[in-house]
N, C-alpha and C. Protein backbone atom coordinates (compact mmCIF):
# COMPACT_ATOMS: atom_id res chain seq x y z
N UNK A 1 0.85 -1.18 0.00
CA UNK A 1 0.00 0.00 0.00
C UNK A 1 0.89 1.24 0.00
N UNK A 2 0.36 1.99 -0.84
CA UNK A 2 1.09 3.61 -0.89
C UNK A 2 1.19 4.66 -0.03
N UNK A 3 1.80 4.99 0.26
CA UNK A 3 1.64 6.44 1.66
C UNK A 3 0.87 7.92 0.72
N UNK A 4 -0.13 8.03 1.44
CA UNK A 4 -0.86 9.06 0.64
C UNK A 4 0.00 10.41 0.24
N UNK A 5 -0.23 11.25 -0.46
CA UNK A 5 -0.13 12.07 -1.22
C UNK A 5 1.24 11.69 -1.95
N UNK A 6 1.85 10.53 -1.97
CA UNK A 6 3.16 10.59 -3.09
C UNK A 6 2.44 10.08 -4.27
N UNK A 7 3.02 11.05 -5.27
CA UNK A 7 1.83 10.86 -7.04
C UNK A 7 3.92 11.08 -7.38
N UNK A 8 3.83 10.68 -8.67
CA UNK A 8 4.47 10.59 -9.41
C UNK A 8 5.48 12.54 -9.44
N UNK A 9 4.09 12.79 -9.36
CA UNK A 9 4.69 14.69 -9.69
C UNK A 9 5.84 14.69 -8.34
N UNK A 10 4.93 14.65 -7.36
CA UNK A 10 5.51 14.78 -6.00
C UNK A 10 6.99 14.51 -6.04
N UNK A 11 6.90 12.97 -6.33
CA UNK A 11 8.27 12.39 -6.52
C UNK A 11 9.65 12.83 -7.37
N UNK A 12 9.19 13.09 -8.59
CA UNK A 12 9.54 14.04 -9.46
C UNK A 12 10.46 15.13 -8.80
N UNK A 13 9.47 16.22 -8.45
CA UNK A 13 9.56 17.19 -7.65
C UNK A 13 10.62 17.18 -6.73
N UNK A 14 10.94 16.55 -5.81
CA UNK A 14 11.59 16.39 -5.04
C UNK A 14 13.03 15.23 -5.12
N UNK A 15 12.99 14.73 -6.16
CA UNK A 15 14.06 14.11 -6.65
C UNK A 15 14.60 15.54 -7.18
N UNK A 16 14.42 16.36 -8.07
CA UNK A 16 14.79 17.60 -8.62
C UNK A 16 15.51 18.53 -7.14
N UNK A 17 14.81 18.35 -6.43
CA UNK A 17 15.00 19.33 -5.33
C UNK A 17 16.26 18.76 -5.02
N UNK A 18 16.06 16.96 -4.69
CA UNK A 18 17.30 16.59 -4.03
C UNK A 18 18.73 16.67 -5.32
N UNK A 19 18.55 16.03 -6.26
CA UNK A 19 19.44 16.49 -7.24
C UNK A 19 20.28 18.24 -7.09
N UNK A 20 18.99 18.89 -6.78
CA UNK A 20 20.26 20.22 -6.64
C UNK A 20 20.53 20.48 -5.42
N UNK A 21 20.02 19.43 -4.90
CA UNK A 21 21.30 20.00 -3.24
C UNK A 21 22.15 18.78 -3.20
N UNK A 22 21.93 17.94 -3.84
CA UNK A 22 23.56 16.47 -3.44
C UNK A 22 24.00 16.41 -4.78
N UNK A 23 23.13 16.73 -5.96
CA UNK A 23 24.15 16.29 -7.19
C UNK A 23 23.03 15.02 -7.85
N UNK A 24 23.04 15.36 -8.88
CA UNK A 24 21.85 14.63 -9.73
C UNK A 24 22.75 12.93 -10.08
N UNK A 25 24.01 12.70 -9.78
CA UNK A 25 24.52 11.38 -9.43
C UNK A 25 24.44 10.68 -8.18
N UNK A 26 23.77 11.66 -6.98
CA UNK A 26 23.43 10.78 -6.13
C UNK A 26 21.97 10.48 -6.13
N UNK A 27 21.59 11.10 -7.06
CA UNK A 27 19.70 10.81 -6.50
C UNK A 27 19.19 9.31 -6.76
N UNK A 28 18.96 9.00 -5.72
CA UNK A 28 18.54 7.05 -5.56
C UNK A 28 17.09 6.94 -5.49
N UNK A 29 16.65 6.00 -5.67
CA UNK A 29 15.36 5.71 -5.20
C UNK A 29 15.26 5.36 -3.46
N UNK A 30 16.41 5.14 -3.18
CA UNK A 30 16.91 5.41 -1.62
C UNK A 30 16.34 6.67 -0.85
N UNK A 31 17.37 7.56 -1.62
CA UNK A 31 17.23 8.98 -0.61
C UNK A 31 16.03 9.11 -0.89
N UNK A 32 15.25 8.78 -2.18
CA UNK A 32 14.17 9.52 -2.07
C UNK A 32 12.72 9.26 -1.23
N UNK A 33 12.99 7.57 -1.08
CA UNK A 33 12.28 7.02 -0.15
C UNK A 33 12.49 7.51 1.18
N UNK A 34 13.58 7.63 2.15
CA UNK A 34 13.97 8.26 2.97
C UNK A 34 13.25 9.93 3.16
N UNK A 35 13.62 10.56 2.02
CA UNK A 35 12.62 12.00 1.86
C UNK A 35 11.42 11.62 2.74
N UNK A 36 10.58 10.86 2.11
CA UNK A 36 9.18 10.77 1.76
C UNK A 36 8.80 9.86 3.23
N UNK A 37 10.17 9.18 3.66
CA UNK A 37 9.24 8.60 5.13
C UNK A 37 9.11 7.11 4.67
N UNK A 38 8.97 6.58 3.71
CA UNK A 38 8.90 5.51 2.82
C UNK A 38 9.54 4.48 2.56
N UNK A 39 9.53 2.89 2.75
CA UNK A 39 10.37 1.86 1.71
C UNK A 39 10.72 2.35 0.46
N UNK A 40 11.86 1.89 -0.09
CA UNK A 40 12.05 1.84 -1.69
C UNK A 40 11.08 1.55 -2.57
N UNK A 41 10.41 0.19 -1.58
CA UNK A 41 9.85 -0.76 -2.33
C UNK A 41 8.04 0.11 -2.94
N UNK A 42 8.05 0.64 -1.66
CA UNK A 42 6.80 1.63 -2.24
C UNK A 42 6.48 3.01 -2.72
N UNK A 43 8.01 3.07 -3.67
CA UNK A 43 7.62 4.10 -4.52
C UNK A 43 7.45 3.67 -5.99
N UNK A 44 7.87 2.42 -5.88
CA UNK A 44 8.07 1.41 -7.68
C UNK A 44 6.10 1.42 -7.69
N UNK A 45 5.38 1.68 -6.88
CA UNK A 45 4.40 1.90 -7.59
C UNK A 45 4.11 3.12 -8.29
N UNK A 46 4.96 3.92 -8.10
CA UNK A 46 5.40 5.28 -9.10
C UNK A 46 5.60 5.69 -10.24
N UNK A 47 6.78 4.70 -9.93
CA UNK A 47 7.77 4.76 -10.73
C UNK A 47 8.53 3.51 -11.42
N UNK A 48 8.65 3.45 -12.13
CA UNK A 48 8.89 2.19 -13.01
C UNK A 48 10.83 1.52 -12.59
N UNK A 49 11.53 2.27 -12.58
CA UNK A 49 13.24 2.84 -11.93
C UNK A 49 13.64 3.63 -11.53
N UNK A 50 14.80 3.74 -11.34
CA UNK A 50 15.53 4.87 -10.95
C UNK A 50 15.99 5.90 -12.05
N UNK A 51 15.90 5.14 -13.04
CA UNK A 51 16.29 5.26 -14.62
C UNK A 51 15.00 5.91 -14.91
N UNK A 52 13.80 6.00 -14.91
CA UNK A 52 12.33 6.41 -15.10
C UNK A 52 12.40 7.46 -14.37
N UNK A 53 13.13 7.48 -12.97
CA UNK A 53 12.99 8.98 -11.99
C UNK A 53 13.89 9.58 -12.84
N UNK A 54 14.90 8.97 -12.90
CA UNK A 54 15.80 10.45 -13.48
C UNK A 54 15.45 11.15 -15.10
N UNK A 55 14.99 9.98 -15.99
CA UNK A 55 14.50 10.94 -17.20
C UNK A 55 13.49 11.90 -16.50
N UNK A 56 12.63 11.52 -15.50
CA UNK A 56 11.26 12.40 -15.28
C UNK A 56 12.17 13.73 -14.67
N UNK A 57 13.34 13.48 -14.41
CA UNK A 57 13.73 14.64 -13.41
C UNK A 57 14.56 15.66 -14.81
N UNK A 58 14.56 14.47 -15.94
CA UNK A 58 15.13 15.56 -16.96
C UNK A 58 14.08 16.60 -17.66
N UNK A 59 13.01 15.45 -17.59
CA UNK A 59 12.06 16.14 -18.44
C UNK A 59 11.61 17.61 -17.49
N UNK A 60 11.54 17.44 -16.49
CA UNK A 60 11.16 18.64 -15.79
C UNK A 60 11.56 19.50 -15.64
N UNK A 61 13.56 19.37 -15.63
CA UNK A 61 13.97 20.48 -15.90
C UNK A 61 14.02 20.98 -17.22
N UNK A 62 14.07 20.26 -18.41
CA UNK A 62 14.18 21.05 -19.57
C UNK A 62 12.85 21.48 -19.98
N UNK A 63 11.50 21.07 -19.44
CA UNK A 63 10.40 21.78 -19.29
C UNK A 63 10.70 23.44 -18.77
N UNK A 64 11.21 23.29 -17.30
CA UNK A 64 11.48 24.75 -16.63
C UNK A 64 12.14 25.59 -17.53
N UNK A 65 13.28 25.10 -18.36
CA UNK A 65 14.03 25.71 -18.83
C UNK A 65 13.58 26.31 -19.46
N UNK A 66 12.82 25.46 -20.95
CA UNK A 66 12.08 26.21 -21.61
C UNK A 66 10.94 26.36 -21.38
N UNK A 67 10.60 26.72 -20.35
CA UNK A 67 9.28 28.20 -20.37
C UNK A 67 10.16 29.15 -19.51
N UNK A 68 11.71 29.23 -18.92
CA UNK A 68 12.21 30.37 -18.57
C UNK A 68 12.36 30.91 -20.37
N UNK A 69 13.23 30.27 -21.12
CA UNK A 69 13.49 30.80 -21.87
C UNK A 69 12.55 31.47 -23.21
N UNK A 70 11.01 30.94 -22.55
CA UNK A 70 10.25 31.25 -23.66
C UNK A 70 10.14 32.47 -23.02
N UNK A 71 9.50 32.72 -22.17
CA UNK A 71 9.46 34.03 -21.35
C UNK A 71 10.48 35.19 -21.44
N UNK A 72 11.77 34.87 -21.67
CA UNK A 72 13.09 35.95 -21.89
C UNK A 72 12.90 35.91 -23.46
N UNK A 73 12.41 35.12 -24.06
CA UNK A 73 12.41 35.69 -25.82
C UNK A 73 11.80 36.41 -25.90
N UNK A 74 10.49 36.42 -25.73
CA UNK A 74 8.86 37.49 -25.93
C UNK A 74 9.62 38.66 -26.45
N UNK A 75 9.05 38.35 -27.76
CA UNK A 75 9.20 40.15 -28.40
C UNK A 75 10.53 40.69 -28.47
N UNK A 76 11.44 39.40 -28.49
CA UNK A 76 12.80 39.71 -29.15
C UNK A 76 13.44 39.09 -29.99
N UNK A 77 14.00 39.40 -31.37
CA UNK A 77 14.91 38.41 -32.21
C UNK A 77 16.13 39.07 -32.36
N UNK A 78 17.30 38.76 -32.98
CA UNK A 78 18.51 39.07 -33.30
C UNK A 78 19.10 38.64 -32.69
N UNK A 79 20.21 39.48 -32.04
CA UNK A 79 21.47 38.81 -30.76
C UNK A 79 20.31 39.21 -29.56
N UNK A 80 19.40 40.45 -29.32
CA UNK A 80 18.36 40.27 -28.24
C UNK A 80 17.93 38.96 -27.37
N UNK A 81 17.62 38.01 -28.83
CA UNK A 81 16.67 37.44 -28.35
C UNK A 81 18.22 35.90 -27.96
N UNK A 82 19.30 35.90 -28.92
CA UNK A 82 20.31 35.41 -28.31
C UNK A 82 20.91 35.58 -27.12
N UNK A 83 20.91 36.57 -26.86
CA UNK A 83 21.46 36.87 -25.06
C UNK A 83 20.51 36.54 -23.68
N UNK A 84 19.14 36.82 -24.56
CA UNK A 84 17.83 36.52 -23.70
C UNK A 84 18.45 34.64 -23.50
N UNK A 85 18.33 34.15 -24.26
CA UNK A 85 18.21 32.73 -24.42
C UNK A 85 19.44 31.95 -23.75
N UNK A 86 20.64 32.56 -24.34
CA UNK A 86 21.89 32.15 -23.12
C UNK A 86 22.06 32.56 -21.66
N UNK A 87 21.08 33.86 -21.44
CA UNK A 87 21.01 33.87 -20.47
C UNK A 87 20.14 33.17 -19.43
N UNK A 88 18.83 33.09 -19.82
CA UNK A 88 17.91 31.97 -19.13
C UNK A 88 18.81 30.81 -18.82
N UNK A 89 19.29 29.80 -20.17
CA UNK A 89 20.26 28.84 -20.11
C UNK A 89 21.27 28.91 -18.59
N UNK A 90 22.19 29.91 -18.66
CA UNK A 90 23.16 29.80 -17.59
C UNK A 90 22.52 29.92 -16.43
N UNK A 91 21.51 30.89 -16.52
CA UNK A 91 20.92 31.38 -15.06
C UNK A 91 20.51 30.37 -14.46
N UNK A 92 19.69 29.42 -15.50
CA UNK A 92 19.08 27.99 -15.20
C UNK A 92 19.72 27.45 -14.07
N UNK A 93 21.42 26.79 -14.72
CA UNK A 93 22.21 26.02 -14.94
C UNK A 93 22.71 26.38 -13.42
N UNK A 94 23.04 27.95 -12.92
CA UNK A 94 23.45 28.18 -12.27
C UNK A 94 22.45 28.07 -10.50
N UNK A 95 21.29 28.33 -11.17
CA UNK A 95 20.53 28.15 -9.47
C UNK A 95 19.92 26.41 -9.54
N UNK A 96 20.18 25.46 -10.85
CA UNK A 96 19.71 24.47 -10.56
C UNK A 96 20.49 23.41 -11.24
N UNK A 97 21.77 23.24 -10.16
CA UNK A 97 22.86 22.53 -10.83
C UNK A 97 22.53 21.22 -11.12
N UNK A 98 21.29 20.22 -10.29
CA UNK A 98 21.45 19.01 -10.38
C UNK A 98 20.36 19.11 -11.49
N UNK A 99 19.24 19.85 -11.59
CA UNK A 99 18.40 19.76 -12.58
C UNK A 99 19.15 19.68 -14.21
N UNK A 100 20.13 20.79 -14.02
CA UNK A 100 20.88 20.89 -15.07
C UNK A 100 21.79 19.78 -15.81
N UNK A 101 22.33 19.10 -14.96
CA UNK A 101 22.97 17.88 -14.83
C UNK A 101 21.94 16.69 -15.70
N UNK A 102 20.71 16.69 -15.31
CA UNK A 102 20.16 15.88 -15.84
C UNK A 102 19.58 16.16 -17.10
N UNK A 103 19.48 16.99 -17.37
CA UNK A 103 18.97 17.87 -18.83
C UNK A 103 20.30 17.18 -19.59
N UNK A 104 21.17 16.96 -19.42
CA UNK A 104 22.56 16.14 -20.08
C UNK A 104 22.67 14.88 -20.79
N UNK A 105 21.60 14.10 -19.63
CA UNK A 105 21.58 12.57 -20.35
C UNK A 105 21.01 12.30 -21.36
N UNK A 106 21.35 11.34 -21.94
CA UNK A 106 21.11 10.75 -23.50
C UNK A 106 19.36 10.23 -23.18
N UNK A 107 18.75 11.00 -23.40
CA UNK A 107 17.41 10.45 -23.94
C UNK A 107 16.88 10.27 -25.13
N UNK A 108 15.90 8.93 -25.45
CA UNK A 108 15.92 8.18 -26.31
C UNK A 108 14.15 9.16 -26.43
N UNK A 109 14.38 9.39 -28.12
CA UNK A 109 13.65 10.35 -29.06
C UNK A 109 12.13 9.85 -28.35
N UNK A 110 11.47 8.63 -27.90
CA UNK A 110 10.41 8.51 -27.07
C UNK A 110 10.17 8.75 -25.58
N UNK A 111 11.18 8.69 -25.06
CA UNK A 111 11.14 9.24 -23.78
C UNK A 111 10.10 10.02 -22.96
N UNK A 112 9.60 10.16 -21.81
CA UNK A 112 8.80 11.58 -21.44
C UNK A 112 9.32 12.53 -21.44
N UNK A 113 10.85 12.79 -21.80
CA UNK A 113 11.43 14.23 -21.80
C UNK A 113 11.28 14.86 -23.27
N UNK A 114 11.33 13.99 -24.07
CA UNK A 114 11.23 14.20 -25.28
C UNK A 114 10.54 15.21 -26.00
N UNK A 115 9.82 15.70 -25.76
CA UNK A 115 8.44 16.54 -26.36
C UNK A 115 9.31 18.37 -25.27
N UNK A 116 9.80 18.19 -24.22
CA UNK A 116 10.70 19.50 -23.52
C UNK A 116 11.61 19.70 -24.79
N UNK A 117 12.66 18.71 -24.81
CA UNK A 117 14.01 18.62 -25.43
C UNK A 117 13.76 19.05 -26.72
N UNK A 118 12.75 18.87 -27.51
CA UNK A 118 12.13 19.44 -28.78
C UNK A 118 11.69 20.70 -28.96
N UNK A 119 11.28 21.18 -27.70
CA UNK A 119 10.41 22.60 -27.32
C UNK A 119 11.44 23.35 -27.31
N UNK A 120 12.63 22.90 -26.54
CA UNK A 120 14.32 23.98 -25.98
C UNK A 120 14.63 24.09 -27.68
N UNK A 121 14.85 22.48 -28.23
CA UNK A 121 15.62 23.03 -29.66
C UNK A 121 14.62 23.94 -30.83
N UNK A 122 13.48 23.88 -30.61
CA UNK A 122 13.02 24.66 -31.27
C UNK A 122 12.60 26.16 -31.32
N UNK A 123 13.24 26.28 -29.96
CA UNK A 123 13.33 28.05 -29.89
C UNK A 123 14.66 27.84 -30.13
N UNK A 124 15.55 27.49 -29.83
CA UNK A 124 17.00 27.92 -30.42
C UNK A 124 17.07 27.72 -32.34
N UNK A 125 15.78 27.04 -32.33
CA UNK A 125 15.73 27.30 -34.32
C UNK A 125 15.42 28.54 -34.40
N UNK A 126 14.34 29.21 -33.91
CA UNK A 126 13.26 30.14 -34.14
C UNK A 126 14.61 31.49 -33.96
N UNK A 127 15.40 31.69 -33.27
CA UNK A 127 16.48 32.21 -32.94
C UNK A 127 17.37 32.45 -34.23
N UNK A 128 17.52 30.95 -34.47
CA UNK A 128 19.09 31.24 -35.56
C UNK A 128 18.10 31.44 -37.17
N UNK A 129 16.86 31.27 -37.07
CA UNK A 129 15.75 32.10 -38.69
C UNK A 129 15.81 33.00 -38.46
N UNK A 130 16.11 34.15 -37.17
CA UNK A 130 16.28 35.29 -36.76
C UNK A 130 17.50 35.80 -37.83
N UNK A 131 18.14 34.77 -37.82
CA UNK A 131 19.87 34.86 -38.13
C UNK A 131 19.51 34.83 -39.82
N UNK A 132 18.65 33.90 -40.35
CA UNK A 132 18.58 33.55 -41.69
C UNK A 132 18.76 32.72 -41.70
N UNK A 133 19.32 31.35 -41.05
CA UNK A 133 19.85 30.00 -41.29
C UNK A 133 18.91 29.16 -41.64
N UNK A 134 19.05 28.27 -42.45
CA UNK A 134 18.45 27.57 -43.04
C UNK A 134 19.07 25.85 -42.94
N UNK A 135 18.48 24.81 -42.95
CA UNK A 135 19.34 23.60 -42.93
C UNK A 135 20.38 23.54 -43.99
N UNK A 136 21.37 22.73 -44.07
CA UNK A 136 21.73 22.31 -42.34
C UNK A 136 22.15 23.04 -41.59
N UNK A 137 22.63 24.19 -41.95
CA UNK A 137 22.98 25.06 -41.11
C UNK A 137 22.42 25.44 -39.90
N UNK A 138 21.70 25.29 -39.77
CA UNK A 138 20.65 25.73 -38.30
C UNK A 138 20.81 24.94 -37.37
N UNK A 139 21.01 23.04 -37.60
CA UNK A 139 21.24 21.79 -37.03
C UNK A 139 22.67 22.13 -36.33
N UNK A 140 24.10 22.84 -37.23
CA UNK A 140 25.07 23.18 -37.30
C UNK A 140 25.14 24.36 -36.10
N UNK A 141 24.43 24.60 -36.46
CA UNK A 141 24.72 26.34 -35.50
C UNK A 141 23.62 25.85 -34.13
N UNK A 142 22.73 25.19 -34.35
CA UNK A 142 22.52 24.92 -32.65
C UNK A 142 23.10 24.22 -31.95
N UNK A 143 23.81 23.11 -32.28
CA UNK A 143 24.69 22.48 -32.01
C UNK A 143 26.05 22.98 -31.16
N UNK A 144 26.45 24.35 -32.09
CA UNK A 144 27.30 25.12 -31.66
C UNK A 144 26.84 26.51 -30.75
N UNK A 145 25.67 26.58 -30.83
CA UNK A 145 25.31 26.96 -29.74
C UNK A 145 25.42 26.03 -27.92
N UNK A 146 24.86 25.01 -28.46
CA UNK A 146 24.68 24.16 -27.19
C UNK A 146 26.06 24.08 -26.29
N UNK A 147 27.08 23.63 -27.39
CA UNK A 147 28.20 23.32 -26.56
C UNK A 147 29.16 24.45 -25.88
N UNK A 148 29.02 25.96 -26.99
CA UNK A 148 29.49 27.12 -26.41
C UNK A 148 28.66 27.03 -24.95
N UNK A 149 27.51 27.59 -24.97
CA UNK A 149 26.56 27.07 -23.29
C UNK A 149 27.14 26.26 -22.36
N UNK A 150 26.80 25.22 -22.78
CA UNK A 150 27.32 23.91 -22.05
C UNK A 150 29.00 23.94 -21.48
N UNK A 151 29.56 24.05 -22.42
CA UNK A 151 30.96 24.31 -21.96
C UNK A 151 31.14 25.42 -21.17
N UNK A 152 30.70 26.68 -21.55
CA UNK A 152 31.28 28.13 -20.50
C UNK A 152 30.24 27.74 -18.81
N UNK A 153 28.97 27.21 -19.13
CA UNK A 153 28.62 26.48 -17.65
C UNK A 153 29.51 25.81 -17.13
N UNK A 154 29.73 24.74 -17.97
CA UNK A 154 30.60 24.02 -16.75
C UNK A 154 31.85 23.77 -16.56
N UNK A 155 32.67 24.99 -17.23
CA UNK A 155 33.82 25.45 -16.37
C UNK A 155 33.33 26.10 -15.84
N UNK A 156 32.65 27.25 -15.80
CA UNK A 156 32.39 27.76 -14.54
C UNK A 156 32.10 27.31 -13.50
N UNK A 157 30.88 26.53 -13.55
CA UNK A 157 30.64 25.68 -12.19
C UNK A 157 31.57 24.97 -11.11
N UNK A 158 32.48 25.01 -12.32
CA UNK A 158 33.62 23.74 -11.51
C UNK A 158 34.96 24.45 -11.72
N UNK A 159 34.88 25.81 -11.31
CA UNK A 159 36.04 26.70 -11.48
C UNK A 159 37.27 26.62 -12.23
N UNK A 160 36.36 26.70 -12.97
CA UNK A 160 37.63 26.99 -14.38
C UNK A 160 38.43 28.24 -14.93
N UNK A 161 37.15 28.84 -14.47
CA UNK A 161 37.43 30.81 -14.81
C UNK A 161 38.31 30.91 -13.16
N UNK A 162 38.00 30.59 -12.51
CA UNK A 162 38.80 31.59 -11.27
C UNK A 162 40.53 31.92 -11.25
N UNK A 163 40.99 31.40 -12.30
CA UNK A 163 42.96 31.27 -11.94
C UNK A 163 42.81 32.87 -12.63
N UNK A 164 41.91 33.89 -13.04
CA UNK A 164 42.15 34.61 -13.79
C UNK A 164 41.02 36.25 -12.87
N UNK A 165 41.70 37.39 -13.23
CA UNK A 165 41.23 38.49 -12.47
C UNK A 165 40.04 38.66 -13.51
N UNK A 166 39.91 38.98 -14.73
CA UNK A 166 38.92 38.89 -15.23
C UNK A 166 37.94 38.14 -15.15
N UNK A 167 36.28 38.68 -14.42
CA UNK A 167 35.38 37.91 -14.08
C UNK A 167 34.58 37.17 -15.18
N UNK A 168 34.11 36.16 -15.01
CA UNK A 168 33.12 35.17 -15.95
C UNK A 168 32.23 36.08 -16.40
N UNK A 169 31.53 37.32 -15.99
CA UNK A 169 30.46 37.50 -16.66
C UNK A 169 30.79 38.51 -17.66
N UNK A 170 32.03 39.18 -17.87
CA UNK A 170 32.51 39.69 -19.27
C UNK A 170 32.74 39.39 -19.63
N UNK A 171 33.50 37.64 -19.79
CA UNK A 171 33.72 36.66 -20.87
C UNK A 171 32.04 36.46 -21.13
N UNK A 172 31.49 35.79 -20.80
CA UNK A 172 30.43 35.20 -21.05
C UNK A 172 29.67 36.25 -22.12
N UNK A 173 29.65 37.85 -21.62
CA UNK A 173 29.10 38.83 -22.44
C UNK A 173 30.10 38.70 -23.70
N UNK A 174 31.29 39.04 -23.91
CA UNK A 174 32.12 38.96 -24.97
C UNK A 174 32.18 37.26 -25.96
N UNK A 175 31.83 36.44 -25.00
CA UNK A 175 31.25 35.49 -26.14
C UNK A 175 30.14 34.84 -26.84
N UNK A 176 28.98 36.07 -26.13
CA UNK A 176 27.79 35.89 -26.88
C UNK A 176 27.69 36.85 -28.34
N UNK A 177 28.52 38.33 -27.83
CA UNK A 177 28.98 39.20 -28.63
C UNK A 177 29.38 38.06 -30.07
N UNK A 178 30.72 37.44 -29.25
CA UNK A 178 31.07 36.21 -30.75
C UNK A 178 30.23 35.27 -31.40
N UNK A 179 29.37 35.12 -30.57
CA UNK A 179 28.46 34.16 -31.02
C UNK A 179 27.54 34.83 -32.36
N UNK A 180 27.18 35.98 -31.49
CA UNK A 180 26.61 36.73 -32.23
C UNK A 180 26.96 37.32 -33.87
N UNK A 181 28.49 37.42 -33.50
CA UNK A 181 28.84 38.32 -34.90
C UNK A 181 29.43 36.79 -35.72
N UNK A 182 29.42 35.57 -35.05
CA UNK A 182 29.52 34.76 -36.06
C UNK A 182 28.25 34.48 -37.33
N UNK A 183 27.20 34.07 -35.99
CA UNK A 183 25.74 34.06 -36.87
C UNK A 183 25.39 34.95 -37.76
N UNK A 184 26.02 35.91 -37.70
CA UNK A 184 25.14 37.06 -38.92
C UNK A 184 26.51 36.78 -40.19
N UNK A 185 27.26 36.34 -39.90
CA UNK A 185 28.44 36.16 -40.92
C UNK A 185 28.69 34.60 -41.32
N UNK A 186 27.68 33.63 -40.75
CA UNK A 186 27.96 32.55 -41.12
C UNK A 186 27.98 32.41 -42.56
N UNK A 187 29.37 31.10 -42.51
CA UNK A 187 30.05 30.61 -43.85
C UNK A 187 29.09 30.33 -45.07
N UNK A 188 28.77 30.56 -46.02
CA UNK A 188 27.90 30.30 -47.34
C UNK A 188 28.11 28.99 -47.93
């Protein structure tokens, strides 16, 4: 029998929570039973794995993500609506490290995250038509969007910028700047 009010969301929810305070590699079906007061054994009426919690914990954050980032586009295109968009991204990344973490893993095109992960890449399309890009180029340039992101997060996170007096957030401005003046000059 189930302990009342744990639903799937709940669980969710609070796997996310615990992910950004221990690190989205420790989140178990353990701790989370522990959370909740609970056996292991009676949250598998939940949840299918641990593997099932953590896509749900991806899907949720790249849900959050993108409706932060739909919200910072509104009524902006060019590098606007590019700075809007890397910035949601880091800001994300930065108050929700374990959520972020899980937005990482390899999910398979059916997944429940699947239909988020489609929503994120398709404002970063809507972005680079801003630009003019057209396939493949657009596949090309979000791509290289992602990993510029991805990479300046997580050196930062994991202090990469600090051996240096110049702070992260004028690099970060000076390489959206690049980002920027690449896209309007991309290769023909």
């Amino acid at each position: 029998m189930t302990r009342a009010g744990v639903t799937v969301d709940r669980l969710t929810r609070a796997a996310a929570e615990l992910a950004d305070e221990v690190g989205y590699e420790n989140v178990t079906v353990s701790a989370l039973a522990r959370r909740f007061g609970v056996r292991d054994a009676s949250l598998y009426s939940h949840i299918r794995s641990a593997h099932d919690l953590r896509v749900r914990v991806a899907a949720l954050a790249l849900t959050e993500l993108a409706d932060r980032a739909a919200a910072a586009l509104a009524g902006r295109a060019g590098k606007d609506a590019l700075v809007a968009f890397a910035n949601a991204y880091r800001d994300y990344a930065n108050q929700h490290p374990g959520r972020y973490a899980a937005m990482q893993m390899d999910l398979d095109a059916d997944s429940v995250a699947a239909p988020a992960a489609r929503r994120h890449a398709e404002m970063a399309r809507a972005i680079l038509r801003g630009y003019r890009l057209a396939e493949p180029d657009q596949t090309d340039a979000v791509r290289m969007l992602h990993s510029t992101f991805h990479g300046f997060v997580s050196l930062e996170r994991t202090g990469g910028f600090r051996h240096h007096p110049r702070g992260s957030d004028a690099s970060w401005a000076r390489a959206l700047d690049a980002l920027d003046a690449l896209l309007r000059a991309w290769p023909q």
